[in-house]
N, C-alpha and C. Protein backbone atom coordinates (compact mmCIF):
# COMPACT_ATOMS: atom_id res chain seq x y z
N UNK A 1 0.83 -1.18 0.00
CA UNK A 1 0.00 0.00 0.00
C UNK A 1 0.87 1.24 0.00
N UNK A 2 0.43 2.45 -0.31
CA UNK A 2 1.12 3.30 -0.74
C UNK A 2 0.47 4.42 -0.06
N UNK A 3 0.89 5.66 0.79
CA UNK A 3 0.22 6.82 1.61
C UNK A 3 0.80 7.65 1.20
N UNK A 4 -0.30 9.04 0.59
CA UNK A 4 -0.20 10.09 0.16
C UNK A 4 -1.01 10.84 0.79
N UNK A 5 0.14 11.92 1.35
CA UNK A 5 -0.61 13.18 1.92
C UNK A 5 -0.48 14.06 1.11
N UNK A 6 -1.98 14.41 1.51
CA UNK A 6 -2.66 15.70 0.84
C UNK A 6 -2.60 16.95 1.51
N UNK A 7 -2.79 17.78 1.26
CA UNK A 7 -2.80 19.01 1.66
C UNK A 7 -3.25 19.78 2.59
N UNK A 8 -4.31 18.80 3.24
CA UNK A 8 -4.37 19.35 4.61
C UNK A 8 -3.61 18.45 5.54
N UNK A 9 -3.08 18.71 6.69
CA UNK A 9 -1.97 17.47 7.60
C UNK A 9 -3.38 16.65 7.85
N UNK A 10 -2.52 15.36 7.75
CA UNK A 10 -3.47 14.40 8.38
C UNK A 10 -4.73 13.37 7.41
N UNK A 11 -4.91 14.19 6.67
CA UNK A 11 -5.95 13.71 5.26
C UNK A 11 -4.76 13.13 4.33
N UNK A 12 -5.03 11.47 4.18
CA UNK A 12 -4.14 10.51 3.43
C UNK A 12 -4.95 9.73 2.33
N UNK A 13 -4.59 9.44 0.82
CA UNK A 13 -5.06 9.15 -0.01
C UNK A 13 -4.35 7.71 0.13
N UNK A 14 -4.99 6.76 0.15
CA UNK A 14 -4.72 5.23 0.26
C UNK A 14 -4.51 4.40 -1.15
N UNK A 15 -3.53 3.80 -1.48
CA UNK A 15 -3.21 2.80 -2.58
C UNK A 15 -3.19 1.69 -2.51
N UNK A 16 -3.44 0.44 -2.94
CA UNK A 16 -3.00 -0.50 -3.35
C UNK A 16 -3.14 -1.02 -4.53
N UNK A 17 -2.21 -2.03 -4.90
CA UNK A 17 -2.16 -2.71 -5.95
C UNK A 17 -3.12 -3.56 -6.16
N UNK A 18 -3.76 -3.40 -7.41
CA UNK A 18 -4.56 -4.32 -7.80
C UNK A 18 -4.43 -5.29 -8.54
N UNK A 19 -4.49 -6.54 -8.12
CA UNK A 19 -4.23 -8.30 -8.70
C UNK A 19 -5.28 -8.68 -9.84
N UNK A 20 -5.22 -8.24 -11.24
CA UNK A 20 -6.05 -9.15 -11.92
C UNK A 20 -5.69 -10.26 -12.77
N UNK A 21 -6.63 -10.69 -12.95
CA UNK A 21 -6.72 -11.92 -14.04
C UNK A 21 -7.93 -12.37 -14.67
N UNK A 22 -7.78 -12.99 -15.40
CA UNK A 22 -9.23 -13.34 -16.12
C UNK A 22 -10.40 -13.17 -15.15
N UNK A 23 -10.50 -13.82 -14.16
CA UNK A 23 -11.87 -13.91 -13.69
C UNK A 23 -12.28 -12.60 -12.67
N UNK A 24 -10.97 -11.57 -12.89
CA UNK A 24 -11.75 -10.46 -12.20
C UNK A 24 -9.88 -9.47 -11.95
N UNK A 25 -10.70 -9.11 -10.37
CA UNK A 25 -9.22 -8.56 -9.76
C UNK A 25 -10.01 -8.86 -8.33
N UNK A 26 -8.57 -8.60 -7.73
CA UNK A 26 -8.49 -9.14 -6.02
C UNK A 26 -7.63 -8.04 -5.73
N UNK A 27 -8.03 -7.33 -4.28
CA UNK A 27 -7.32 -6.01 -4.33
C UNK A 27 -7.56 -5.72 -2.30
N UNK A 28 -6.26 -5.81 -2.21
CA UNK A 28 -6.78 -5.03 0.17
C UNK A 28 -6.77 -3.95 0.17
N UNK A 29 -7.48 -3.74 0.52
CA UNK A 29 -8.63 -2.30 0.80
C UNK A 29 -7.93 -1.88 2.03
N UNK A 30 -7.66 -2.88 3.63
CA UNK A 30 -6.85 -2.59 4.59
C UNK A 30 -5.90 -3.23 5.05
N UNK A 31 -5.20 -2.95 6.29
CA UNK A 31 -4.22 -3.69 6.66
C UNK A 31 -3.87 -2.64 7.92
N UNK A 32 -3.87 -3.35 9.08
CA UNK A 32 -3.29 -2.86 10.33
C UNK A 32 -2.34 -2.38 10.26
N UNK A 33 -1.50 -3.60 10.00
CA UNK A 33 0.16 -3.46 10.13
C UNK A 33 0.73 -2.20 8.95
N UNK A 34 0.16 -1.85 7.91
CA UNK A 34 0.65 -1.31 7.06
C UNK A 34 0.66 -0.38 7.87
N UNK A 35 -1.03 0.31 8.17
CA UNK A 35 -1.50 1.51 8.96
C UNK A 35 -0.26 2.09 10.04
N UNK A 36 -0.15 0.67 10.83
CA UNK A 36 0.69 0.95 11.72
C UNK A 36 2.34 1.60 11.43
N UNK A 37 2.59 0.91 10.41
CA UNK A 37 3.76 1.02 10.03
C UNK A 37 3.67 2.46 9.29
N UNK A 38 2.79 2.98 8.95
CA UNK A 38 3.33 4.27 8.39
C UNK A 38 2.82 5.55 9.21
N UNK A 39 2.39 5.16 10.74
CA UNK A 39 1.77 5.87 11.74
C UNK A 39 0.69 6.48 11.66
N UNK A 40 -0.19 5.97 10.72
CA UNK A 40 -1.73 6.29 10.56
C UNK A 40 -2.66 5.71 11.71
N UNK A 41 -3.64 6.26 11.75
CA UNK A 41 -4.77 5.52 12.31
C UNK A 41 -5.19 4.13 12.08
N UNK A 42 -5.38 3.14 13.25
CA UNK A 42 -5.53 1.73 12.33
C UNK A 42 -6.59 1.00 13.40
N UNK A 43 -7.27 1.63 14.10
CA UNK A 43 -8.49 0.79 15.26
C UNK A 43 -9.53 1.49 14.65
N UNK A 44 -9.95 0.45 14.08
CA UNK A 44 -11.49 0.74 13.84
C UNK A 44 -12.52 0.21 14.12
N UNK A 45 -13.56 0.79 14.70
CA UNK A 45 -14.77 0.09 15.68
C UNK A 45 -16.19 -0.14 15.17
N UNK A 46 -16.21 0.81 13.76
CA UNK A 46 -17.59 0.47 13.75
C UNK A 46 -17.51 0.77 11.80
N UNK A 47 -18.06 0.02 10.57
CA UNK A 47 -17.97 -0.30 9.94
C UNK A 47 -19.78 0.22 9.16
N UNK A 48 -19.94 1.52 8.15
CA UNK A 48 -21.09 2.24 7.81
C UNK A 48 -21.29 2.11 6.48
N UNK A 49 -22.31 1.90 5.35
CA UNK A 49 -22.63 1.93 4.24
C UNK A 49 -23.70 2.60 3.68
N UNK A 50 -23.01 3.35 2.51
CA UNK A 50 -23.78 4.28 2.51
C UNK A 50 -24.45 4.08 1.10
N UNK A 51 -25.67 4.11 0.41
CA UNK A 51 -26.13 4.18 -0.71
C UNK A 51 -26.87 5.39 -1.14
N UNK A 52 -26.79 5.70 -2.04
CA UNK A 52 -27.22 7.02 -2.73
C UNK A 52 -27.53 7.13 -4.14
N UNK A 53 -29.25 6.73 -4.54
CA UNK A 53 -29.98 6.38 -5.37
C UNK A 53 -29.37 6.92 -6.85
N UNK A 54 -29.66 8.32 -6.09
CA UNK A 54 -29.35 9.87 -6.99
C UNK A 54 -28.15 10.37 -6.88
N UNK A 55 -27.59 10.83 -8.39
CA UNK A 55 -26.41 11.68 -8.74
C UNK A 55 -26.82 12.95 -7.89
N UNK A 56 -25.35 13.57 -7.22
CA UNK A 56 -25.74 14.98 -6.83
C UNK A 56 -26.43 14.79 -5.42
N UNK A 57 -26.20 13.45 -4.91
CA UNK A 57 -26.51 13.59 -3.88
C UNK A 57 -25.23 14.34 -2.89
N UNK A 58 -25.24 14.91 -1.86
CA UNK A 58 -24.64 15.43 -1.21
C UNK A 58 -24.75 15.04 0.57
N UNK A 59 -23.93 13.90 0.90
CA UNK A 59 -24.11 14.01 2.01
C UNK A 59 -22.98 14.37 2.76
N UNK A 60 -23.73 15.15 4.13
CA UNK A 60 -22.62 15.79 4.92
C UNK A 60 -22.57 17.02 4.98
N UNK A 61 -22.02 17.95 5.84
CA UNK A 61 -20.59 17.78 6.26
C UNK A 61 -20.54 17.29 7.61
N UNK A 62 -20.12 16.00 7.62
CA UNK A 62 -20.78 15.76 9.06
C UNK A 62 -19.26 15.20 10.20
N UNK A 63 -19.07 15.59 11.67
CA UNK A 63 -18.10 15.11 12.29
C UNK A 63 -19.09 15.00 13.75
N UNK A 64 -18.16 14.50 14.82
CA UNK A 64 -18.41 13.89 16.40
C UNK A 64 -17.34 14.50 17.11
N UNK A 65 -17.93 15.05 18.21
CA UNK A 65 -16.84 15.93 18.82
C UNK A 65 -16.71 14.82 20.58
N UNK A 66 -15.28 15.06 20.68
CA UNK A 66 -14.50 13.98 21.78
C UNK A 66 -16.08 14.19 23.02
N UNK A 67 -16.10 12.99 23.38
CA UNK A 67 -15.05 11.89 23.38
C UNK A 67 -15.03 11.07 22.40
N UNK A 68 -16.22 11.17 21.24
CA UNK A 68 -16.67 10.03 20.48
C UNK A 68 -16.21 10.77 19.05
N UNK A 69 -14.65 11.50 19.34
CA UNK A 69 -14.53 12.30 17.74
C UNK A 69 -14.13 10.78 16.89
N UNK A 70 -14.35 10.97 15.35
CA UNK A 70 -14.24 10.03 14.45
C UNK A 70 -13.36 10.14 13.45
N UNK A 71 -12.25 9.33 13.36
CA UNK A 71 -11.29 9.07 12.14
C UNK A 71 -12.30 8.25 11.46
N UNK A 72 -12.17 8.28 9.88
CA UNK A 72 -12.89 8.02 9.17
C UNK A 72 -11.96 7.33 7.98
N UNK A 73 -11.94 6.26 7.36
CA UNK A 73 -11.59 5.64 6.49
C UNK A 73 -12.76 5.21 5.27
N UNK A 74 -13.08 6.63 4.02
CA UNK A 74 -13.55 5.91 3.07
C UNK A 74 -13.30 5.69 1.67
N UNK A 75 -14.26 4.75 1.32
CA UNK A 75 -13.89 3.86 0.07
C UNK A 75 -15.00 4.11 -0.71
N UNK A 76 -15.14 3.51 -1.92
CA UNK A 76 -16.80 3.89 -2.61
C UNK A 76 -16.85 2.54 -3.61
N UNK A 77 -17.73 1.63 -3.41
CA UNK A 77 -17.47 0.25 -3.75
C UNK A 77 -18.21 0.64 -5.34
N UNK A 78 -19.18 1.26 -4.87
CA UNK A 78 -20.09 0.85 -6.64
C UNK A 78 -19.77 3.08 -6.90
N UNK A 79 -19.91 3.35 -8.19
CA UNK A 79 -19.93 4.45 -8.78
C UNK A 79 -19.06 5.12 -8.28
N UNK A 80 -18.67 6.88 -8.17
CA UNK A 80 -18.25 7.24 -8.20
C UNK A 80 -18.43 8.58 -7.45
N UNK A 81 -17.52 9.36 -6.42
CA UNK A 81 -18.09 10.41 -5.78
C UNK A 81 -16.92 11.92 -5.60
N UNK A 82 -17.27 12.71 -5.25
CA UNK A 82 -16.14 13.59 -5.05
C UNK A 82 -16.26 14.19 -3.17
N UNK A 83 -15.48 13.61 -2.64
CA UNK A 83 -15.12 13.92 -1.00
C UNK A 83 -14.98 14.88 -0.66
N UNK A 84 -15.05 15.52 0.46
CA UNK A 84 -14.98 16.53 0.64
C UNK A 84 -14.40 16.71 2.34
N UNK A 85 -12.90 17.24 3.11
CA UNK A 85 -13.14 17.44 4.42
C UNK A 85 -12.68 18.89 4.24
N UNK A 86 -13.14 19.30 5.55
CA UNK A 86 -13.23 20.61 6.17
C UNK A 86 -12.66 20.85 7.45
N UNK A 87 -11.39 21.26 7.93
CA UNK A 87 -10.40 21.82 9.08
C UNK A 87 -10.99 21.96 9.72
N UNK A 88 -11.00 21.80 10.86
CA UNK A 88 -11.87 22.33 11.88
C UNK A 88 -11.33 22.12 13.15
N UNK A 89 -9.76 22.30 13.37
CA UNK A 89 -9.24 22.07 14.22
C UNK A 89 -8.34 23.97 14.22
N UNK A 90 -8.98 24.66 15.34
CA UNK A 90 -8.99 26.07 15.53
C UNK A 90 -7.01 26.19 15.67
N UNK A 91 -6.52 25.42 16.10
CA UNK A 91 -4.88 25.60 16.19
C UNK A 91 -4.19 25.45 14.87
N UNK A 92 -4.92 25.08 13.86
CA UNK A 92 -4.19 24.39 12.59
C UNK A 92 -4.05 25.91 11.71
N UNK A 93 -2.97 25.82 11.01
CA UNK A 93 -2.80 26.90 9.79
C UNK A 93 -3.61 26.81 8.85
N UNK A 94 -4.43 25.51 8.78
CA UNK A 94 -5.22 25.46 7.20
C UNK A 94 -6.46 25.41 8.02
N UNK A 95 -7.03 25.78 9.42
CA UNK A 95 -8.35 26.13 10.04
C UNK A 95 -9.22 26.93 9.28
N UNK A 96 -11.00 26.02 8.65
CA UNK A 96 -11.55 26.24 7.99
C UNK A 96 -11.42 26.13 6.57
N UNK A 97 -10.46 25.66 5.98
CA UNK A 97 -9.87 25.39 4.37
C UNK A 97 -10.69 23.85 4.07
N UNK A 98 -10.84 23.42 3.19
CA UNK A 98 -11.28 22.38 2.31
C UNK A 98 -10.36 21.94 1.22
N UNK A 99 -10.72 20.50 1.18
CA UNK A 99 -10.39 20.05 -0.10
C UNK A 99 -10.77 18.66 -0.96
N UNK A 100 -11.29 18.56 -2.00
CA UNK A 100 -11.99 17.96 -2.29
C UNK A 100 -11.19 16.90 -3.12
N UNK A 101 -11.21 15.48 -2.87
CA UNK A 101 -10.77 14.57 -3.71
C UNK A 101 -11.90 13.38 -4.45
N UNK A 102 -11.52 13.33 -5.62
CA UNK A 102 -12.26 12.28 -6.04
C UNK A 102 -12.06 11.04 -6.08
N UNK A 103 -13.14 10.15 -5.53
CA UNK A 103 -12.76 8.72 -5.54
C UNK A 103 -13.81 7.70 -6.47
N UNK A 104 -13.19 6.79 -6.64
CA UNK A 104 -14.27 5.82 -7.60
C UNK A 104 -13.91 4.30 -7.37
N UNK A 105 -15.53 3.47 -7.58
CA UNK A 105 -15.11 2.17 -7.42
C UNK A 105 -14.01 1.43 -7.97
N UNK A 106 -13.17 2.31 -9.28
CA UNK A 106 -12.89 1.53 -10.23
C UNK A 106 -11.13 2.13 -10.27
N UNK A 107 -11.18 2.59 -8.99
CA UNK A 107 -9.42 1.92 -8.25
C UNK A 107 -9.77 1.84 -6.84
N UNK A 108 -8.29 1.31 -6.52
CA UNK A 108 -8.38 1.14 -5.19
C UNK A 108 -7.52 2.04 -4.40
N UNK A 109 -9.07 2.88 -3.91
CA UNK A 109 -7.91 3.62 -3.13
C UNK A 109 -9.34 4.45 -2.04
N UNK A 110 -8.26 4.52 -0.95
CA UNK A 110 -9.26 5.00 -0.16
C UNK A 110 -9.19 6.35 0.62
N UNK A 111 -9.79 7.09 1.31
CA UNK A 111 -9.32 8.43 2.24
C UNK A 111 -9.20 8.32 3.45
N UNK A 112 -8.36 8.85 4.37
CA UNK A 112 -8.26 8.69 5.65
C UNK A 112 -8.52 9.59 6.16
N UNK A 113 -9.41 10.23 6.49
CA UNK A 113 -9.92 11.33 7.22
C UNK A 113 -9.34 11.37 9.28
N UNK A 114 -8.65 11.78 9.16
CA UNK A 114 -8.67 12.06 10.99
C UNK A 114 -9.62 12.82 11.86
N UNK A 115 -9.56 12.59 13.15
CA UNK A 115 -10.72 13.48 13.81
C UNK A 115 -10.18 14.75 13.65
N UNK A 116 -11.07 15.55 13.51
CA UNK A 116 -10.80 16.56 13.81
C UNK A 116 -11.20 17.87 11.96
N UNK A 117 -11.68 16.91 11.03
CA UNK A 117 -12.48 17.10 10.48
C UNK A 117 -13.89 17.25 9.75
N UNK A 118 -14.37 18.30 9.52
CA UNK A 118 -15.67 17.68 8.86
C UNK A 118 -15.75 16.72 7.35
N UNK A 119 -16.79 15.82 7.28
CA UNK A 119 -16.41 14.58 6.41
C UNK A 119 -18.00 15.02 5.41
N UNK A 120 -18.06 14.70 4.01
CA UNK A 120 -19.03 14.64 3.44
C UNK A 120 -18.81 14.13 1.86
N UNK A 121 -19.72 14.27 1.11
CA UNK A 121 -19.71 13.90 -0.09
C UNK A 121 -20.38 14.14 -1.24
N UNK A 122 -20.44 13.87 -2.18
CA UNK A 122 -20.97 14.15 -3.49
C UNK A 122 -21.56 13.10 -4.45
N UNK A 123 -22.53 12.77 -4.77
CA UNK A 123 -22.47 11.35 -5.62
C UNK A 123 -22.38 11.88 -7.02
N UNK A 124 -21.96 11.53 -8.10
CA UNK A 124 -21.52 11.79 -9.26
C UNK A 124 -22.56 10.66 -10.36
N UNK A 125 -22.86 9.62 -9.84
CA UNK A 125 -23.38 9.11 -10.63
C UNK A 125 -24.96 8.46 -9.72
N UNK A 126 -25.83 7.65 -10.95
CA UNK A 126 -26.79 6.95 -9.45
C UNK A 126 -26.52 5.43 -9.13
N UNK A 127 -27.03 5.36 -7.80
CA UNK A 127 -26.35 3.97 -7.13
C UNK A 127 -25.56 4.25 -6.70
N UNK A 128 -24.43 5.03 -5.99
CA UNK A 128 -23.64 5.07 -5.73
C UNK A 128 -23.48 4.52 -3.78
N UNK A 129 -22.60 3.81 -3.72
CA UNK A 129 -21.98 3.13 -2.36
C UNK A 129 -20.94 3.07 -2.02
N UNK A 130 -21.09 3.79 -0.81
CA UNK A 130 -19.60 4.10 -0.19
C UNK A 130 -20.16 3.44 1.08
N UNK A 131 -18.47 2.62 1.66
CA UNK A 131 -18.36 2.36 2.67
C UNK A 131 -17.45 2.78 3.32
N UNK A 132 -17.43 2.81 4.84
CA UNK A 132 -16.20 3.85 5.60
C UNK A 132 -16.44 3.21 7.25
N UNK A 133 -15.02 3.03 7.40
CA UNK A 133 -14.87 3.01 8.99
C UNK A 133 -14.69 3.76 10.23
N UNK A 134 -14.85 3.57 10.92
CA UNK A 134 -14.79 4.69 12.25
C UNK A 134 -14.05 4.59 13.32
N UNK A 135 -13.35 5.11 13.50
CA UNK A 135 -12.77 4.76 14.92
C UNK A 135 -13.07 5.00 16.10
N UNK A 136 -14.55 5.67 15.89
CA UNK A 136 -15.68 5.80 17.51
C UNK A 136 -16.75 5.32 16.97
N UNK A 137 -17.52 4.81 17.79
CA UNK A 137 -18.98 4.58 17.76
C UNK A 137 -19.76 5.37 17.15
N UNK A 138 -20.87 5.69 16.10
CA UNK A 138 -21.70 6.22 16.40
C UNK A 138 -22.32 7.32 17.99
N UNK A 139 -22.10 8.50 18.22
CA UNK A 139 -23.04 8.75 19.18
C UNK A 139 -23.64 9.99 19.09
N UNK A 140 -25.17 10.13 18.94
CA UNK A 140 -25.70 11.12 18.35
C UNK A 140 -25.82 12.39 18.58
N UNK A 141 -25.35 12.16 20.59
CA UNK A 141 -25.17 13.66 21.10
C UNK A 141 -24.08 14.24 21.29
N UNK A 142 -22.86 13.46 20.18
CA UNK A 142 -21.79 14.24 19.58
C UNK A 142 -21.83 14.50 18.28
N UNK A 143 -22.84 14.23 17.85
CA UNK A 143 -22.99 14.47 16.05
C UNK A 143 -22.77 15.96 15.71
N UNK A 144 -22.53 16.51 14.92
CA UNK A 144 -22.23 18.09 14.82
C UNK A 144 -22.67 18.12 12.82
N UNK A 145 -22.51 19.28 12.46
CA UNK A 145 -23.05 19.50 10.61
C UNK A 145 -22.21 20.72 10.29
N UNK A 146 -22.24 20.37 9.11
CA UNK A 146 -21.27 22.21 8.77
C UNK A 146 -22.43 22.22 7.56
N UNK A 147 -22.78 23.48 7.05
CA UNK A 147 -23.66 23.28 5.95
C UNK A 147 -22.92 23.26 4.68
N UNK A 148 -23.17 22.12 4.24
CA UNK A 148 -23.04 22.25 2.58
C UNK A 148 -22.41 23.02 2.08
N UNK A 149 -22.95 24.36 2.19
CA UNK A 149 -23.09 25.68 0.75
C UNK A 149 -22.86 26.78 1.88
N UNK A 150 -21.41 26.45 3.14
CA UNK A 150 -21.13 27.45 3.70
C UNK A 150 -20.24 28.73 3.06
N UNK A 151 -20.36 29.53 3.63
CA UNK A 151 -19.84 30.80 2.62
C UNK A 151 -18.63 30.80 3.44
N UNK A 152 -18.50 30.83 4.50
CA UNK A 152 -17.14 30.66 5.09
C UNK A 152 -15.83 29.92 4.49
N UNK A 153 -16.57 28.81 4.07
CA UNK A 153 -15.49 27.41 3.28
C UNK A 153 -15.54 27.96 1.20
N UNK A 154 -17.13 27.69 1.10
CA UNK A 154 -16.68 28.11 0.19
C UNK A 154 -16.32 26.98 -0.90
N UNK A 155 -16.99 25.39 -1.11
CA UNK A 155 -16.94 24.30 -1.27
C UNK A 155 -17.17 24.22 -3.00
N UNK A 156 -16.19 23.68 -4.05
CA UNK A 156 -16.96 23.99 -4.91
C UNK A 156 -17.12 22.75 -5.61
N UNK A 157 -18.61 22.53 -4.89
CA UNK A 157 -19.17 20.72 -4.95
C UNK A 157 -19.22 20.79 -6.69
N UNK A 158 -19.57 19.57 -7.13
CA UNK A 158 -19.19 19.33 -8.97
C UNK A 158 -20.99 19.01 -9.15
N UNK A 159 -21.82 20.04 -8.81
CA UNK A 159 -23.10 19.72 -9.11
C UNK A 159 -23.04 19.97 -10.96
N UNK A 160 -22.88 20.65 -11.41
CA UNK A 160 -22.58 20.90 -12.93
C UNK A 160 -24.02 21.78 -12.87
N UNK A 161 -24.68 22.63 -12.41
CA UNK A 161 -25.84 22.81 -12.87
C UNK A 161 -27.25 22.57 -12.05
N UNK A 162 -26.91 21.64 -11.22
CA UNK A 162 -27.83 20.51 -10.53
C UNK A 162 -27.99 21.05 -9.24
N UNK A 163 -29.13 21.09 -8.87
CA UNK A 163 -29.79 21.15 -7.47
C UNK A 163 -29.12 20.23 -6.44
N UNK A 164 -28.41 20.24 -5.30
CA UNK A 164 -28.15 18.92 -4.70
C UNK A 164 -29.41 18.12 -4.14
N UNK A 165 -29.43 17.11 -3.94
CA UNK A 165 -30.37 16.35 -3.12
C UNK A 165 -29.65 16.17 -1.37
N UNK A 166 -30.53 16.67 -0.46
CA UNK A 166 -30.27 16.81 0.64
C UNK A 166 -30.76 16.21 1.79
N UNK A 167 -30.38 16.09 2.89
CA UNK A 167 -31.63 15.32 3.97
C UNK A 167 -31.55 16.97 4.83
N UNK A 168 -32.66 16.90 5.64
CA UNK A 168 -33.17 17.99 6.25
C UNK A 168 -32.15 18.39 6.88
N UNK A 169 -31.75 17.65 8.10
CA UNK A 169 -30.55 18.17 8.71
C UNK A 169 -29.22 18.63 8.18
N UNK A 170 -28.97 17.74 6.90
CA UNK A 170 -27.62 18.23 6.20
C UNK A 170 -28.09 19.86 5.98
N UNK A 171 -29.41 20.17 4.87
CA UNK A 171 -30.04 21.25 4.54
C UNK A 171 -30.03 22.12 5.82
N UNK A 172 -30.71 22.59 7.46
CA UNK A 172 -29.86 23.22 7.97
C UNK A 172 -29.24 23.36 8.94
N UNK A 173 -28.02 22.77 8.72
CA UNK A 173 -26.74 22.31 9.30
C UNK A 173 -26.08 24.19 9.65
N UNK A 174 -25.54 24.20 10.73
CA UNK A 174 -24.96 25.47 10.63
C UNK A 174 -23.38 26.10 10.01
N UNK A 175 -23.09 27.22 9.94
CA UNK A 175 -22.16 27.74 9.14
C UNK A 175 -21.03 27.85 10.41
N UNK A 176 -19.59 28.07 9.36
CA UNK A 176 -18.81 27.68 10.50
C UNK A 176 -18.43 29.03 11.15
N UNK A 177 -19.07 30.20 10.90
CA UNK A 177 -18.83 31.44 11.87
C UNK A 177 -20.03 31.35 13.12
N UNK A 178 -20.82 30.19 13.06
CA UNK A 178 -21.95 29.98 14.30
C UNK A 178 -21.25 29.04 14.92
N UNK A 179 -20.22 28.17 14.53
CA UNK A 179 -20.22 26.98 15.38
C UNK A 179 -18.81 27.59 16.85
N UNK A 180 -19.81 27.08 17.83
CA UNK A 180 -19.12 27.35 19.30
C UNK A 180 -17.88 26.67 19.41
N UNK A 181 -17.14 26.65 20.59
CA UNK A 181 -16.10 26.31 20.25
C UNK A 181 -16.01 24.81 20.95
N UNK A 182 -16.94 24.59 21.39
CA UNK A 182 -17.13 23.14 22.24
C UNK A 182 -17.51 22.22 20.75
N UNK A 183 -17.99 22.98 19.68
CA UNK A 183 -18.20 22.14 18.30
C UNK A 183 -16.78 21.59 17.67
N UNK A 184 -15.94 22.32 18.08
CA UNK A 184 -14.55 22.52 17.47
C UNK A 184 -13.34 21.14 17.67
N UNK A 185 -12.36 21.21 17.31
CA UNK A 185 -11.36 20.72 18.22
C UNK A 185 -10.11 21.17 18.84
């Protein structure tokens, strides 16, 4: 496997080699020891799948603030999406910056999101499924939202034209000149 950092500290673009042959390809998605060995995050507790009917779906920007903050490891098994995290760690030089990478079923490669960002997405095509790991539980009265279409960030999702499709709460999620600092890290 192969780790590439990106541009914000901490956000890692994941590689591996993919094994084919006639009857397909065979390809590891993870590995502890690698994790370990290149001092990434590598305990993960809880395992989420996500499907998204509609292109242009947009979910997120969503993070968990300590004790239950969430490193996030995702992948996108079927179609294709464009990622999105958001700084949100008030000590960092790139506090409040974004950056958006695209991922697709059709390599292998995954994102490593650390706590201490907001996490969301884009679907590009329909059907689209992403799966992603966590390194906290689920817990809902640490759940936190950044909105979408904050003017602060400044996100420039790949709708082409297109209305996003939203869930209520993503829709209104607050902006990051409202969020307190107990939202923060």
């Amino acid at each position: 496997m192969q780790f590439y950092p990106l541009a914000l500290e901490g956000i890692t673009l994941v590689e591996g080699p993919v094994r084919a042959d006639p009857r397909g390809a065979f390809m590891e998605t993870w590995r502890a020891d690698y994790f370990e060995n290149a001092g990434l995050p590598n305990s993960w507790v809880q395992d989420n799948l996500s499907v998204s009917v509609h292109p242009y779906t947009i979910r997120g920007l969503h993070w968990q603030t300590p004790p239950f903050a969430q490193a996030k490891l995702v992948r996108v098994l079927v179609g294709e999406i464009v990622d999105v995290v958001v700084d949100l760690r008030p000590s960092s030089q790139t506090f409040g910056r974004s950056i958006s990478v695209p991922l697709s079923a059709t390599k292998n490669q995954s994102l490593l999101v650390p706590a201490g960002f907001a996490h969301g997405f884009c679907t590009l095509v329909p059907n689209t499924m992403v799966a992603y790991k966590t390194g906290a539980r689920y817990a809902p009265e640490c759940e936190r939202g950044l909105r979408w279409d904050c003017p602060d960030v400044a996100i420039d999702w790949p709708l082409n034209g297109n209305e996003p499709i939203l869930s209520e709460k993503d829709a209104s999620a607050q902006v990051l000149k409202d969020l307190s600092e107990a939202d923060l890290f």
